[in-house]
PDB file of N, CA and C in Angstrom:
ATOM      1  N   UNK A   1       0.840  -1.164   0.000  1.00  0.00           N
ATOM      2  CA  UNK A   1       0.000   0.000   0.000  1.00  0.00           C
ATOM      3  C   UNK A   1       0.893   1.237   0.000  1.00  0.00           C
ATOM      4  N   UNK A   2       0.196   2.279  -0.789  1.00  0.00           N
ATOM      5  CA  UNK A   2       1.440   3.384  -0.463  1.00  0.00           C
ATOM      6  C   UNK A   2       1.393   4.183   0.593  1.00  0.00           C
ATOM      7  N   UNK A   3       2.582   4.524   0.559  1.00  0.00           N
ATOM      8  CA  UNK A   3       2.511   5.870   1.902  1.00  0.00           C
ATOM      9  C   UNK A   3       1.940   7.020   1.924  1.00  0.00           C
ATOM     10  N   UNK A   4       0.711   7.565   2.093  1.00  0.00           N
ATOM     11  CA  UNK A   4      -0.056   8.884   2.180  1.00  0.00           C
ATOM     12  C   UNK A   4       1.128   9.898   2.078  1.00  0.00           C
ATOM     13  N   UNK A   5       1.785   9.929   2.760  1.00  0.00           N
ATOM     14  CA  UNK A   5       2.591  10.937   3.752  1.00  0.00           C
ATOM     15  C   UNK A   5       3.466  11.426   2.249  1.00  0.00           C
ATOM     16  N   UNK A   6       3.426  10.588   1.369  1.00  0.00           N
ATOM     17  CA  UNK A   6       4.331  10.664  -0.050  1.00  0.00           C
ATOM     18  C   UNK A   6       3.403  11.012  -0.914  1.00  0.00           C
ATOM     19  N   UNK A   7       2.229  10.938  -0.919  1.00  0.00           N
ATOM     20  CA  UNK A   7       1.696  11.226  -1.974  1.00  0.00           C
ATOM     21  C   UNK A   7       1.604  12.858  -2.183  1.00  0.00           C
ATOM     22  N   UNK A   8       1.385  12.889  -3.712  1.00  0.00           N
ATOM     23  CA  UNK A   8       0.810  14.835  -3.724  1.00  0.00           C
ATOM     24  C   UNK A   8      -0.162  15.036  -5.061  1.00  0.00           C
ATOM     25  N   UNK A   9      -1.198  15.662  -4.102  1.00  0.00           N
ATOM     26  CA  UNK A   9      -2.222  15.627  -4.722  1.00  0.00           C
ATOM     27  C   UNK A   9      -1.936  16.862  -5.797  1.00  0.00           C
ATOM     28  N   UNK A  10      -3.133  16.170  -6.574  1.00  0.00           N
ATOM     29  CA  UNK A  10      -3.254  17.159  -8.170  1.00  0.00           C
ATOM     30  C   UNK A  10      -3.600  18.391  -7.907  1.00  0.00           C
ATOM     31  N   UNK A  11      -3.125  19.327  -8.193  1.00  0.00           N
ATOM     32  CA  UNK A  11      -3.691  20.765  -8.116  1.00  0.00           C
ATOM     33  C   UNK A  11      -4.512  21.343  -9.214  1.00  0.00           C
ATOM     34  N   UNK A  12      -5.550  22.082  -9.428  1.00  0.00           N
ATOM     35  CA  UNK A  12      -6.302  21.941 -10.270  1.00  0.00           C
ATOM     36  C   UNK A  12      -5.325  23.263 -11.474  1.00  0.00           C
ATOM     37  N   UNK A  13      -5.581  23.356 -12.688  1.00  0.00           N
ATOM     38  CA  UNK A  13      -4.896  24.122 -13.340  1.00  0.00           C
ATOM     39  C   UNK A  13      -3.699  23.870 -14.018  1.00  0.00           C
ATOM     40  N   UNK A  14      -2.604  24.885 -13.851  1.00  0.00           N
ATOM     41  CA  UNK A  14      -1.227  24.467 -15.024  1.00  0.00           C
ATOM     42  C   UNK A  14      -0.599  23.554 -13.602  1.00  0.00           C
ATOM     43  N   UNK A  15      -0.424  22.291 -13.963  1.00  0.00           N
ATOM     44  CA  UNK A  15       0.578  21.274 -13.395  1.00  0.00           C
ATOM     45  C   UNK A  15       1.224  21.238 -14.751  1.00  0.00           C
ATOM     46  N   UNK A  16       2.666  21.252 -13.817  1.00  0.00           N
ATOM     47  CA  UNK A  16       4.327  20.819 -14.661  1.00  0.00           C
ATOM     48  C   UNK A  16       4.422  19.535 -15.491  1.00  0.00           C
ATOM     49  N   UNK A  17       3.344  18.439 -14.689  1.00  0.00           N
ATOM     50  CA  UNK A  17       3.521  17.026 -15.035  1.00  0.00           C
ATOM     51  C   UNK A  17       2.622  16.815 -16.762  1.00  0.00           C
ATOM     52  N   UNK A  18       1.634  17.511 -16.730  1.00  0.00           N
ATOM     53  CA  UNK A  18       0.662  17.352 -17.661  1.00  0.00           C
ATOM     54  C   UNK A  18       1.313  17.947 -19.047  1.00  0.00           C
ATOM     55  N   UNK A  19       1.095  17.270 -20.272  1.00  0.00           N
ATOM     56  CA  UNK A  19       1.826  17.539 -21.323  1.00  0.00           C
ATOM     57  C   UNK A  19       0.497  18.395 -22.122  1.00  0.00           C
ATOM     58  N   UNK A  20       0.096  20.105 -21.771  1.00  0.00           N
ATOM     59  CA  UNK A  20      -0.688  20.316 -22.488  1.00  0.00           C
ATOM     60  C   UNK A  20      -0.763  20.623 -23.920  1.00  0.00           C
ATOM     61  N   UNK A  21       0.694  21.045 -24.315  1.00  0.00           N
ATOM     62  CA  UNK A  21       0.796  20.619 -25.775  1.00  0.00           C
ATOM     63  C   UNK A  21       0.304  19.362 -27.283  1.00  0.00           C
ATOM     64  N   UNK A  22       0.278  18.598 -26.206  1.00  0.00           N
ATOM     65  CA  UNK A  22      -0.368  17.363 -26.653  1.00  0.00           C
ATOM     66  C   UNK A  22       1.289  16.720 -27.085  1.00  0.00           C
ATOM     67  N   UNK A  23       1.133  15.566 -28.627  1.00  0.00           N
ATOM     68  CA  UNK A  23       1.749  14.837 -29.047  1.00  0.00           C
ATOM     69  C   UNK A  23       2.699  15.594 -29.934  1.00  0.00           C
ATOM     70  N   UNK A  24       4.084  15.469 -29.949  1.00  0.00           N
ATOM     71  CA  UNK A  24       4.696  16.359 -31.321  1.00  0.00           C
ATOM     72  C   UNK A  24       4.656  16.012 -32.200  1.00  0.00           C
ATOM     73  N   UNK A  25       4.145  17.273 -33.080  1.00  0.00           N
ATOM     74  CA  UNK A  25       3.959  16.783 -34.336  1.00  0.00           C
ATOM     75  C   UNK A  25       4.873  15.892 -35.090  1.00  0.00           C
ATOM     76  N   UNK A  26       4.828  15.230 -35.923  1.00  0.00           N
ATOM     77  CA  UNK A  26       5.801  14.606 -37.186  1.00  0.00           C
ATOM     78  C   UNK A  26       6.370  15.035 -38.001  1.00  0.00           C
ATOM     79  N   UNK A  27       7.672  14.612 -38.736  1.00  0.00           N
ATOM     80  CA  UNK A  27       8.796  15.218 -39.175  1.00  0.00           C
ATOM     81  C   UNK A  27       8.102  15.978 -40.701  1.00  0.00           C
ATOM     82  N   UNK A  28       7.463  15.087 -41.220  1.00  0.00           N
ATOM     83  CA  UNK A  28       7.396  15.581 -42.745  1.00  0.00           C
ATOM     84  C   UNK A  28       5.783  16.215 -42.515  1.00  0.00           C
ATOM     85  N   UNK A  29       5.155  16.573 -41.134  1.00  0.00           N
ATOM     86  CA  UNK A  29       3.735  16.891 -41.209  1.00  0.00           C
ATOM     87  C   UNK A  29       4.182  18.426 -40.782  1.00  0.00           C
ATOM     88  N   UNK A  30       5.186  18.695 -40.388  1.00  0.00           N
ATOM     89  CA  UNK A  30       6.032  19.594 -39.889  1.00  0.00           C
ATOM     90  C   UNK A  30       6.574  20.728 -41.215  1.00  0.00           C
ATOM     91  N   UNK A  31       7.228  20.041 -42.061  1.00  0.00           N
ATOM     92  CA  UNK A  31       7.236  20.300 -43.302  1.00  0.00           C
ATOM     93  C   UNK A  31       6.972  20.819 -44.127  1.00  0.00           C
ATOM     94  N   UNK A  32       5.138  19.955 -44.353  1.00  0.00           N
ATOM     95  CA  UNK A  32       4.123  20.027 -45.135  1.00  0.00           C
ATOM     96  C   UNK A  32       3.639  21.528 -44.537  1.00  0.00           C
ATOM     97  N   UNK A  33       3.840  21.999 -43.012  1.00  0.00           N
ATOM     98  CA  UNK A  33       2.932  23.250 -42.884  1.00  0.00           C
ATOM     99  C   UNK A  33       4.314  24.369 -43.307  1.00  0.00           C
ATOM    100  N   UNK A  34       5.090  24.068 -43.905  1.00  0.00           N
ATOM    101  CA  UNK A  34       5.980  25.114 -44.327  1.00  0.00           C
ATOM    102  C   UNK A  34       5.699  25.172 -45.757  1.00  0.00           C
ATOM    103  N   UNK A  35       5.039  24.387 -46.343  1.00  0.00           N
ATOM    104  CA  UNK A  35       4.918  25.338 -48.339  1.00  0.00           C
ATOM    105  C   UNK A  35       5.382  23.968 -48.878  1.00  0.00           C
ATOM    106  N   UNK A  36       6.178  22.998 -48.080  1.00  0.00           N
ATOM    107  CA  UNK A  36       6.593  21.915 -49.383  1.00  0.00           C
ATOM    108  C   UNK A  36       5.326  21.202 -49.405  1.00  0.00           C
ATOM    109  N   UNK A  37       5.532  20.755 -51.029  1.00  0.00           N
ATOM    110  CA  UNK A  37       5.154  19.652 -51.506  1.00  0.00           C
ATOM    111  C   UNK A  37       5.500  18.348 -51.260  1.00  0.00           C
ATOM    112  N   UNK A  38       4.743  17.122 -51.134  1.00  0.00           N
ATOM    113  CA  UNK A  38       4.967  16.000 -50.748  1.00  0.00           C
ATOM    114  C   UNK A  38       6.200  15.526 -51.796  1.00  0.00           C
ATOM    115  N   UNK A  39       5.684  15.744 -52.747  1.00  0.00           N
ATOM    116  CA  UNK A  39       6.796  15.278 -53.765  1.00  0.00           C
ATOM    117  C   UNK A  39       8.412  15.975 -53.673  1.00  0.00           C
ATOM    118  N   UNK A  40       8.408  17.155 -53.125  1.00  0.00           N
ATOM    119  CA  UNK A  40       9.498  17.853 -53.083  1.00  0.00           C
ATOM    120  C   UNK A  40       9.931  17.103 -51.607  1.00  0.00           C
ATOM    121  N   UNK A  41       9.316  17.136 -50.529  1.00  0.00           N
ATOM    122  CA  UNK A  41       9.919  16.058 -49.621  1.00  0.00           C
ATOM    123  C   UNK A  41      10.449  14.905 -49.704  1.00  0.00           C
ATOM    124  N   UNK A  42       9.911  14.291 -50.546  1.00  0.00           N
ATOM    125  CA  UNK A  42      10.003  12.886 -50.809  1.00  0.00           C
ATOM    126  C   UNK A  42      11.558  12.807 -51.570  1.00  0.00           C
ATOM    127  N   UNK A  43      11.589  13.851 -52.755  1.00  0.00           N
ATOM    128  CA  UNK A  43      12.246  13.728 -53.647  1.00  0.00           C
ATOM    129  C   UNK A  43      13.677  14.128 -52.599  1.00  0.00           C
ATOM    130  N   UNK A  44      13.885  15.150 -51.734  1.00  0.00           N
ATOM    131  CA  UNK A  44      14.628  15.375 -51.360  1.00  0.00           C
ATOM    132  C   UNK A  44      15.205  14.568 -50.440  1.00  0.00           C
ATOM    133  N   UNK A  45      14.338  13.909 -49.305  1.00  0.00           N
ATOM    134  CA  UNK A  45      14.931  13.105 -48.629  1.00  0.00           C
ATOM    135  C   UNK A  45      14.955  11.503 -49.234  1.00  0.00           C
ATOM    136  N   UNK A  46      14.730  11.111 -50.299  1.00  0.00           N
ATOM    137  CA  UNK A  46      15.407   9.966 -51.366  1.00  0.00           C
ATOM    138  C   UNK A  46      16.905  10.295 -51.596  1.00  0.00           C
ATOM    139  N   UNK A  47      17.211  11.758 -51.924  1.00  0.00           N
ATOM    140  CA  UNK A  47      18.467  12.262 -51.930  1.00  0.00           C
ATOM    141  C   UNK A  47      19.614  12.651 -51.097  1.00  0.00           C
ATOM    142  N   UNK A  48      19.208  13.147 -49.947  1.00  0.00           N
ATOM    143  CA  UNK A  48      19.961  13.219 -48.612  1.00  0.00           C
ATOM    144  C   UNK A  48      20.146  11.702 -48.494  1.00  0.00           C
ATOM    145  N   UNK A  49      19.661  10.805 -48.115  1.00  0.00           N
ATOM    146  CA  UNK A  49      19.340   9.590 -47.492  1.00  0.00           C
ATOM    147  C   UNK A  49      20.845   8.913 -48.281  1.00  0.00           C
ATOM    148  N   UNK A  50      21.280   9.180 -49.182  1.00  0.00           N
ATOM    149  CA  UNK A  50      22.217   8.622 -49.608  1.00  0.00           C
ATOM    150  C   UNK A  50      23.665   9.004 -49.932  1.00  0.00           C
ATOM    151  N   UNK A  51      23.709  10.368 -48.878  1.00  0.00           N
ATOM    152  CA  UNK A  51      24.570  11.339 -49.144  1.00  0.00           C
ATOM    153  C   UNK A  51      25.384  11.306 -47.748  1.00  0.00           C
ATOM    154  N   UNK A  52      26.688  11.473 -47.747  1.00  0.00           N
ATOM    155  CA  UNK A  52      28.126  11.295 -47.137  1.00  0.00           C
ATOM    156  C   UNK A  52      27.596  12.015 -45.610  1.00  0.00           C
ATOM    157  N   UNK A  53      27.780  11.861 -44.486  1.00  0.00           N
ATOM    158  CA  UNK A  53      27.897  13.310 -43.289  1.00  0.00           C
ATOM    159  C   UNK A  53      28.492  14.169 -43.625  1.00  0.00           C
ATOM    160  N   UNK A  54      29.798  14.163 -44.542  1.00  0.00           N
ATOM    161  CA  UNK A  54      30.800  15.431 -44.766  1.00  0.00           C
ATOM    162  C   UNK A  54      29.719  16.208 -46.482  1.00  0.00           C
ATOM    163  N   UNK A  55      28.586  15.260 -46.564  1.00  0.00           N
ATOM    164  CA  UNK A  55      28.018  15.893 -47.833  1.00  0.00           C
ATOM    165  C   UNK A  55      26.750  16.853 -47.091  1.00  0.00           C
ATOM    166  N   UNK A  56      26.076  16.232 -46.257  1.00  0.00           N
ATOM    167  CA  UNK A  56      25.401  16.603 -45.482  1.00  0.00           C
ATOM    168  C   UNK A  56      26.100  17.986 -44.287  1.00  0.00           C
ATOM    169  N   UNK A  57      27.579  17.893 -44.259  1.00  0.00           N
ATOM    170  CA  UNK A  57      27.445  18.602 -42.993  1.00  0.00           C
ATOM    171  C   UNK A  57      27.453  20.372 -44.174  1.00  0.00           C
ATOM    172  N   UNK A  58      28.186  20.120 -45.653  1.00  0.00           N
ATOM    173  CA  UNK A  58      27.998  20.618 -46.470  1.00  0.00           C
ATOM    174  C   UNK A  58      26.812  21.714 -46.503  1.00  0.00           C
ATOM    175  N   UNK A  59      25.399  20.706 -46.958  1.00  0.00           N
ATOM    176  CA  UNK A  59      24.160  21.165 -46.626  1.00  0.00           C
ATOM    177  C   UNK A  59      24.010  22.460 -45.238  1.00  0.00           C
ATOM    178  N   UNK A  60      24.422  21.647 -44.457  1.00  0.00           N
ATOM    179  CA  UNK A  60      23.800  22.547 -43.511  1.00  0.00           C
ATOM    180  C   UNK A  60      24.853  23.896 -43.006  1.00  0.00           C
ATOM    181  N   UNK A  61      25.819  23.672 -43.550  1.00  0.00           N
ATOM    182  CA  UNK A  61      26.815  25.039 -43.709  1.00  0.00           C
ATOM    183  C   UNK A  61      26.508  25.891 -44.731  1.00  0.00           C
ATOM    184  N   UNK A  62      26.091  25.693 -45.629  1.00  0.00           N
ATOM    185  CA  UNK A  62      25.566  26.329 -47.160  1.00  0.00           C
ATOM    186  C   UNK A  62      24.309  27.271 -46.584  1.00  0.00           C
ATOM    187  N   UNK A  63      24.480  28.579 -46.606  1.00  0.00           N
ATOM    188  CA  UNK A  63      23.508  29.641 -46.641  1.00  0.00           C
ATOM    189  C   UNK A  63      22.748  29.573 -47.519  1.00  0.00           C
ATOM    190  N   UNK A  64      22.767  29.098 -48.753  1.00  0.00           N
ATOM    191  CA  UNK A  64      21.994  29.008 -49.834  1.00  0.00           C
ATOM    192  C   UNK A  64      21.200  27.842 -50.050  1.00  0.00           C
ATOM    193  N   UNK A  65      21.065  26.622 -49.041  1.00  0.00           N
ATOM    194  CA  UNK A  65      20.794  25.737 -48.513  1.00  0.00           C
ATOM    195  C   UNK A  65      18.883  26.184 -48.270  1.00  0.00           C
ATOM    196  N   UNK A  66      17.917  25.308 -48.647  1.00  0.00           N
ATOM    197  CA  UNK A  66      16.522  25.284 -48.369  1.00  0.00           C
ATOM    198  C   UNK A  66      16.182  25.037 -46.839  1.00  0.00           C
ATOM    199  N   UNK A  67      15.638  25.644 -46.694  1.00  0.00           N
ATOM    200  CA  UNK A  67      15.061  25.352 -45.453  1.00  0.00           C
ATOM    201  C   UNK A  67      14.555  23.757 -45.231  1.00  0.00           C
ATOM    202  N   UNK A  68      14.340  22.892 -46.093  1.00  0.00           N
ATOM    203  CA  UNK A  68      13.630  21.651 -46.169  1.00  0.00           C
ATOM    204  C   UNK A  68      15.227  20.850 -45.675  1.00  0.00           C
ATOM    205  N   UNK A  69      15.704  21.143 -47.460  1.00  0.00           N
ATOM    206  CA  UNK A  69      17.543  20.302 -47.055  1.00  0.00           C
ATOM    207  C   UNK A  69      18.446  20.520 -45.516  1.00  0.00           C
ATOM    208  N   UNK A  70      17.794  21.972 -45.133  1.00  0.00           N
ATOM    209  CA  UNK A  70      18.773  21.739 -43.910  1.00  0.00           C
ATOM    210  C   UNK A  70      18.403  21.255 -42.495  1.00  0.00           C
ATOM    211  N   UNK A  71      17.021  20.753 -42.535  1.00  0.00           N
ATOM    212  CA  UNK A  71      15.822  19.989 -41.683  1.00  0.00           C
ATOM    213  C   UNK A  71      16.093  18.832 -41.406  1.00  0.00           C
ATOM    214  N   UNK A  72      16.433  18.324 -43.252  1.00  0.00           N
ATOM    215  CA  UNK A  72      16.248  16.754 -43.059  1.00  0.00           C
ATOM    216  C   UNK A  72      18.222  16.302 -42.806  1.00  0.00           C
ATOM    217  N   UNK A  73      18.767  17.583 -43.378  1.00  0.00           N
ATOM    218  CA  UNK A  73      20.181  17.247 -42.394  1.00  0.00           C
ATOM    219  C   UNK A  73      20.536  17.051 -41.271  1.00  0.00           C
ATOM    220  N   UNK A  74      19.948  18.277 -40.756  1.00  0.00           N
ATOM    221  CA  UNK A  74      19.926  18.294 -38.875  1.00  0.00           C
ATOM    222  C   UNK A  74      18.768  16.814 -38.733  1.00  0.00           C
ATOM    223  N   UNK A  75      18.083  16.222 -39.254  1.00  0.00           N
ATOM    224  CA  UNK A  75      17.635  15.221 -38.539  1.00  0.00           C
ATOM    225  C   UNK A  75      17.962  14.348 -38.664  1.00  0.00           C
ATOM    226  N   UNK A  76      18.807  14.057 -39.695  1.00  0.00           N
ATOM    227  CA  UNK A  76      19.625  12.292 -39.939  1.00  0.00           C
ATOM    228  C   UNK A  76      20.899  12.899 -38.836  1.00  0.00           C
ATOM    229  N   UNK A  77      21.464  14.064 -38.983  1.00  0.00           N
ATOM    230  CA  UNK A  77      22.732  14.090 -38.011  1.00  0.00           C
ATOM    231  C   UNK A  77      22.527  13.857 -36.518  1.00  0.00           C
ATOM    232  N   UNK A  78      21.035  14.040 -35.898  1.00  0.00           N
ATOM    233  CA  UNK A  78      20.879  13.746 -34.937  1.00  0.00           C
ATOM    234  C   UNK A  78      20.258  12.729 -34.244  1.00  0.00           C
ATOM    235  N   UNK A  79      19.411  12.215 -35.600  1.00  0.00           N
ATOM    236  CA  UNK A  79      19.134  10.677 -35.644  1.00  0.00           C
ATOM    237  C   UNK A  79      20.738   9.777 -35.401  1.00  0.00           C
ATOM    238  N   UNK A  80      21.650  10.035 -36.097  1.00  0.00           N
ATOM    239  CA  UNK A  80      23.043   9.189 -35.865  1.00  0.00           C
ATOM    240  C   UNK A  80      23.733   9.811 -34.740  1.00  0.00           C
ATOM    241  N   UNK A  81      23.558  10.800 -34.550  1.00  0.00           N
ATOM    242  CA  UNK A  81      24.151  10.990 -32.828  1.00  0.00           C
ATOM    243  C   UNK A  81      23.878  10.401 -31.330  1.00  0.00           C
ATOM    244  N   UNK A  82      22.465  10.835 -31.428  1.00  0.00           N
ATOM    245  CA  UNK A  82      21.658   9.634 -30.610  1.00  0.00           C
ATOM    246  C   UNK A  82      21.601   8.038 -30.458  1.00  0.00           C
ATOM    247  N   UNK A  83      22.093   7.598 -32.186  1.00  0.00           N
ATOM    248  CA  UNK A  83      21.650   6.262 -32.011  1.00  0.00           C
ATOM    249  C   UNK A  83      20.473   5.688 -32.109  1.00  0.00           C
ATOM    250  N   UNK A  84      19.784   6.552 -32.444  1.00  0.00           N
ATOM    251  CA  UNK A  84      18.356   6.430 -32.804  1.00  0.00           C
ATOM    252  C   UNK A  84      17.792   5.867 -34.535  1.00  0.00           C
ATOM    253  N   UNK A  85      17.453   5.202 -34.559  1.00  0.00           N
ATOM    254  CA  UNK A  85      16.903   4.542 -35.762  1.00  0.00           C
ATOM    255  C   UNK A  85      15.050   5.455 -36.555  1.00  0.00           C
ATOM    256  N   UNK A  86      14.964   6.051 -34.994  1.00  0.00           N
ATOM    257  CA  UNK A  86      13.615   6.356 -35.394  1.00  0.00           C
ATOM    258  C   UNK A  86      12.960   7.534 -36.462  1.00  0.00           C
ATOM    259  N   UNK A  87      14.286   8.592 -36.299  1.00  0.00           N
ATOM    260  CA  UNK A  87      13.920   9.233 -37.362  1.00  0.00           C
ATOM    261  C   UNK A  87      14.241   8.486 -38.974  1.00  0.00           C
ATOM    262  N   UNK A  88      15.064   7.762 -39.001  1.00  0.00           N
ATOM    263  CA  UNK A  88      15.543   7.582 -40.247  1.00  0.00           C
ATOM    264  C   UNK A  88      14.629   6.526 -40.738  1.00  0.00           C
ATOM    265  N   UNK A  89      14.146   6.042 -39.685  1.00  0.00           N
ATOM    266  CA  UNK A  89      12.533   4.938 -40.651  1.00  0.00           C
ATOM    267  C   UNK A  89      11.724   5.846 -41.002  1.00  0.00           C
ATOM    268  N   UNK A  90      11.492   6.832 -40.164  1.00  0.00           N
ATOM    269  CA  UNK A  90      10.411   7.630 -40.551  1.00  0.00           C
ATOM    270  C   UNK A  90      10.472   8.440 -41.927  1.00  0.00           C
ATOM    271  N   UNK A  91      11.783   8.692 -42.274  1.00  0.00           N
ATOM    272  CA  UNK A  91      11.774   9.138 -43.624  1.00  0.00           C
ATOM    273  C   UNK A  91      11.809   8.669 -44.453  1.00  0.00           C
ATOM    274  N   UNK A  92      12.802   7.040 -44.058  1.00  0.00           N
ATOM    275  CA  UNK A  92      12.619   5.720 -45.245  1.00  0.00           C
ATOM    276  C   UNK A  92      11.040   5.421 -45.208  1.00  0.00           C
ATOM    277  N   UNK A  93      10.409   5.478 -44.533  1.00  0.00           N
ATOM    278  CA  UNK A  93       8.737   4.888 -44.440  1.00  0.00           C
ATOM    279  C   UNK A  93       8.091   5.839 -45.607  1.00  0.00           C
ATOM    280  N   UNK A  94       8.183   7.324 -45.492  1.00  0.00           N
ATOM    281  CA  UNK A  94       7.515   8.264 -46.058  1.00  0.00           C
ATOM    282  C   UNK A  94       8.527   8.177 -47.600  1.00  0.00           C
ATOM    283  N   UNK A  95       9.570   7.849 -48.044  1.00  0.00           N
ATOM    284  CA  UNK A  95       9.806   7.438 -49.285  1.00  0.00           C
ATOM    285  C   UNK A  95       9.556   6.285 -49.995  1.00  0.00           C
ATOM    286  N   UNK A  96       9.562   5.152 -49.084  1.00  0.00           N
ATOM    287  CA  UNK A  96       9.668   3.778 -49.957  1.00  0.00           C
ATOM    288  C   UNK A  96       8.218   3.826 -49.199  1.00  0.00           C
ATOM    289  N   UNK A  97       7.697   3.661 -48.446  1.00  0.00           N
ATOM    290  CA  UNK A  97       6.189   3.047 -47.704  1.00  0.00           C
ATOM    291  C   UNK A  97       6.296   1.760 -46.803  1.00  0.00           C
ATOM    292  N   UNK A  98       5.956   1.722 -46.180  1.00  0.00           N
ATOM    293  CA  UNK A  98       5.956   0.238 -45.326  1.00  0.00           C
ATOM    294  C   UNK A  98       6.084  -0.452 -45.877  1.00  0.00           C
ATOM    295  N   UNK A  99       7.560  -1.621 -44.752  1.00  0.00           N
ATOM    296  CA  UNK A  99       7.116  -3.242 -45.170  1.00  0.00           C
ATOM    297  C   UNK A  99       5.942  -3.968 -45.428  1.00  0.00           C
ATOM    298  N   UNK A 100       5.813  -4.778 -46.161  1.00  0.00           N
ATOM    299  CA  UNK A 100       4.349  -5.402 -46.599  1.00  0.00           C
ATOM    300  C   UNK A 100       4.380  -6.104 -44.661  1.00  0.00           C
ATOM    301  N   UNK A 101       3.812  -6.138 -44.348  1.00  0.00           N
ATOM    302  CA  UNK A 101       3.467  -6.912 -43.158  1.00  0.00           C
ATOM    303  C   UNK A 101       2.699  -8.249 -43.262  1.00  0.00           C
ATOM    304  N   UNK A 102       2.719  -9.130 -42.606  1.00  0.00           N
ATOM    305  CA  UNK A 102       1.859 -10.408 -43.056  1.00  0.00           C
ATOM    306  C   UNK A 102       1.468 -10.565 -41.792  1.00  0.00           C
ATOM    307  N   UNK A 103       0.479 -11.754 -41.669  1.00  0.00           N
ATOM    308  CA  UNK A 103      -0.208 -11.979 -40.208  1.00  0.00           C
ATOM    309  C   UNK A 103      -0.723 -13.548 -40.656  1.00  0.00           C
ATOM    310  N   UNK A 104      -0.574 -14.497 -39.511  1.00  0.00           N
ATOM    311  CA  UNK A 104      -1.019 -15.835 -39.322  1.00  0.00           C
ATOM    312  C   UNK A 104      -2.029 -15.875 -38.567  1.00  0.00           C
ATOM    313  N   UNK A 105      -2.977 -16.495 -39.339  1.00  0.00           N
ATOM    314  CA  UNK A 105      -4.247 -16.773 -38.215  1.00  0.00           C
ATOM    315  C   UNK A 105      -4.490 -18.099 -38.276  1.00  0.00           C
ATOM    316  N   UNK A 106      -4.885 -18.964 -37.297  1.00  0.00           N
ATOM    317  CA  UNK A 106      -5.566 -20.374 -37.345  1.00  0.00           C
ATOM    318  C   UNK A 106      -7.059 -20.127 -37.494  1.00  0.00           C
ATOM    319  N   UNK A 107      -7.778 -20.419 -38.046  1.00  0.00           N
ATOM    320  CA  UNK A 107      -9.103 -20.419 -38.219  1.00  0.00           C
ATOM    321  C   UNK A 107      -9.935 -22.194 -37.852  1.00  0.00           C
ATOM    322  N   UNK A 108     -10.738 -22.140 -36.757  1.00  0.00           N
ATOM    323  CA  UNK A 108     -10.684 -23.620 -36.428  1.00  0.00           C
ATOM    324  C   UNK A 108     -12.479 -23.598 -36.338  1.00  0.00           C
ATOM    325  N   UNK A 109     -12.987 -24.178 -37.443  1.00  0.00           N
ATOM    326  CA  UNK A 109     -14.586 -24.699 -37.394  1.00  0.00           C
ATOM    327  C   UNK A 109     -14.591 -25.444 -36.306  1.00  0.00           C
ATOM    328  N   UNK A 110     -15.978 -24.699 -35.430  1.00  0.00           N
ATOM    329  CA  UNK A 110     -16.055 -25.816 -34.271  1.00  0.00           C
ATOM    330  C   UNK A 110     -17.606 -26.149 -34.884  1.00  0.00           C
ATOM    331  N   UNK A 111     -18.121 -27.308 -34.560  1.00  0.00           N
ATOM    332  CA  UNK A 111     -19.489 -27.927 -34.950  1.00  0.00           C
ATOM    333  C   UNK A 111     -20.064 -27.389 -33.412  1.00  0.00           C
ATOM    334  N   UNK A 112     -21.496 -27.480 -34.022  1.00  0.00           N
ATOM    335  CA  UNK A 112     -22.192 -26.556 -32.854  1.00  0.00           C
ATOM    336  C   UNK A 112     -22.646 -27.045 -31.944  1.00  0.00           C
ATOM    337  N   UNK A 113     -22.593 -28.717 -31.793  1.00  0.00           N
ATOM    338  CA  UNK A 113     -22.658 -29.716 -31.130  1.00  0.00           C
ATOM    339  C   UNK A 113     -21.485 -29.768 -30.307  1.00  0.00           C
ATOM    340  N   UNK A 114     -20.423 -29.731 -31.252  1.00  0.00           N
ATOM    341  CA  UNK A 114     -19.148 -30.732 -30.753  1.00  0.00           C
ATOM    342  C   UNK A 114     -18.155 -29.379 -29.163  1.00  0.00           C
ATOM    343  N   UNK A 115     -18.806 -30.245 -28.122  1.00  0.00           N
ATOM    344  CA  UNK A 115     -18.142 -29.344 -27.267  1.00  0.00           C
ATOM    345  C   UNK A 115     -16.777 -29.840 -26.193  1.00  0.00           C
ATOM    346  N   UNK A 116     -16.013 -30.882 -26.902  1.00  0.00           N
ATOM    347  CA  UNK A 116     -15.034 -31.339 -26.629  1.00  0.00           C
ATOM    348  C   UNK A 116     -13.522 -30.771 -26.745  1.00  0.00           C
TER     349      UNK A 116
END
């Protein structure tokens, strides 16, 4: 049982704990509210995705650099800093599309009698 003496009650209003922002948005939904086109996303991060860190760090030193190219730089560079895999599916997902996924089901006729 817990200890009262530890607990702390909710205060009604702005609590620190509560995330009223909600969920953060997504990388390329993020994007999309800046003017690109899906296709110009797509097309671009097909192209980063296969480009050097010293090509990329390029990108994001270049003043003349898009606001899109130097997004999806800073996010593979910090996707590989972290160690994180998650941004970089998320952009392989939004170029190539999901693995086909498969699923096994047993499907077993029971007779409407048979209750063995």
């Amino acid at each position: 049982m817990a200890n009262e003496q530890n607990l702390k009650p909710f205060k009604k209003g702005n609590d620190p704990r509560r995330n009223v922002e909600g969920r953060p948005r997504k990388f390329v939904t993020t994007l999309a509210k800046q003017g690109y086109s899906k296709s110009e996303v797509i097309e671009t991060i097909n192209a980063m995705m296969s480009m050097t860190m010293d090509e990329l760090k390029s990108i994001w030193d270049d003043k003349d650099s898009t606001v899109l190219e130097k997004t999806i730089a800073n996010a593979i560079k910090r996707s590989i800093e972290k160690g994180s895999l998650y941004t970089i599916e998320s952009l392989l997902n939004r170029v190539h599309g999901l693995p086909k996924q498969e699923t096994q089901t047993d499907i077993r006729i029971v007779d409407k009698f048979d209750f063995d």
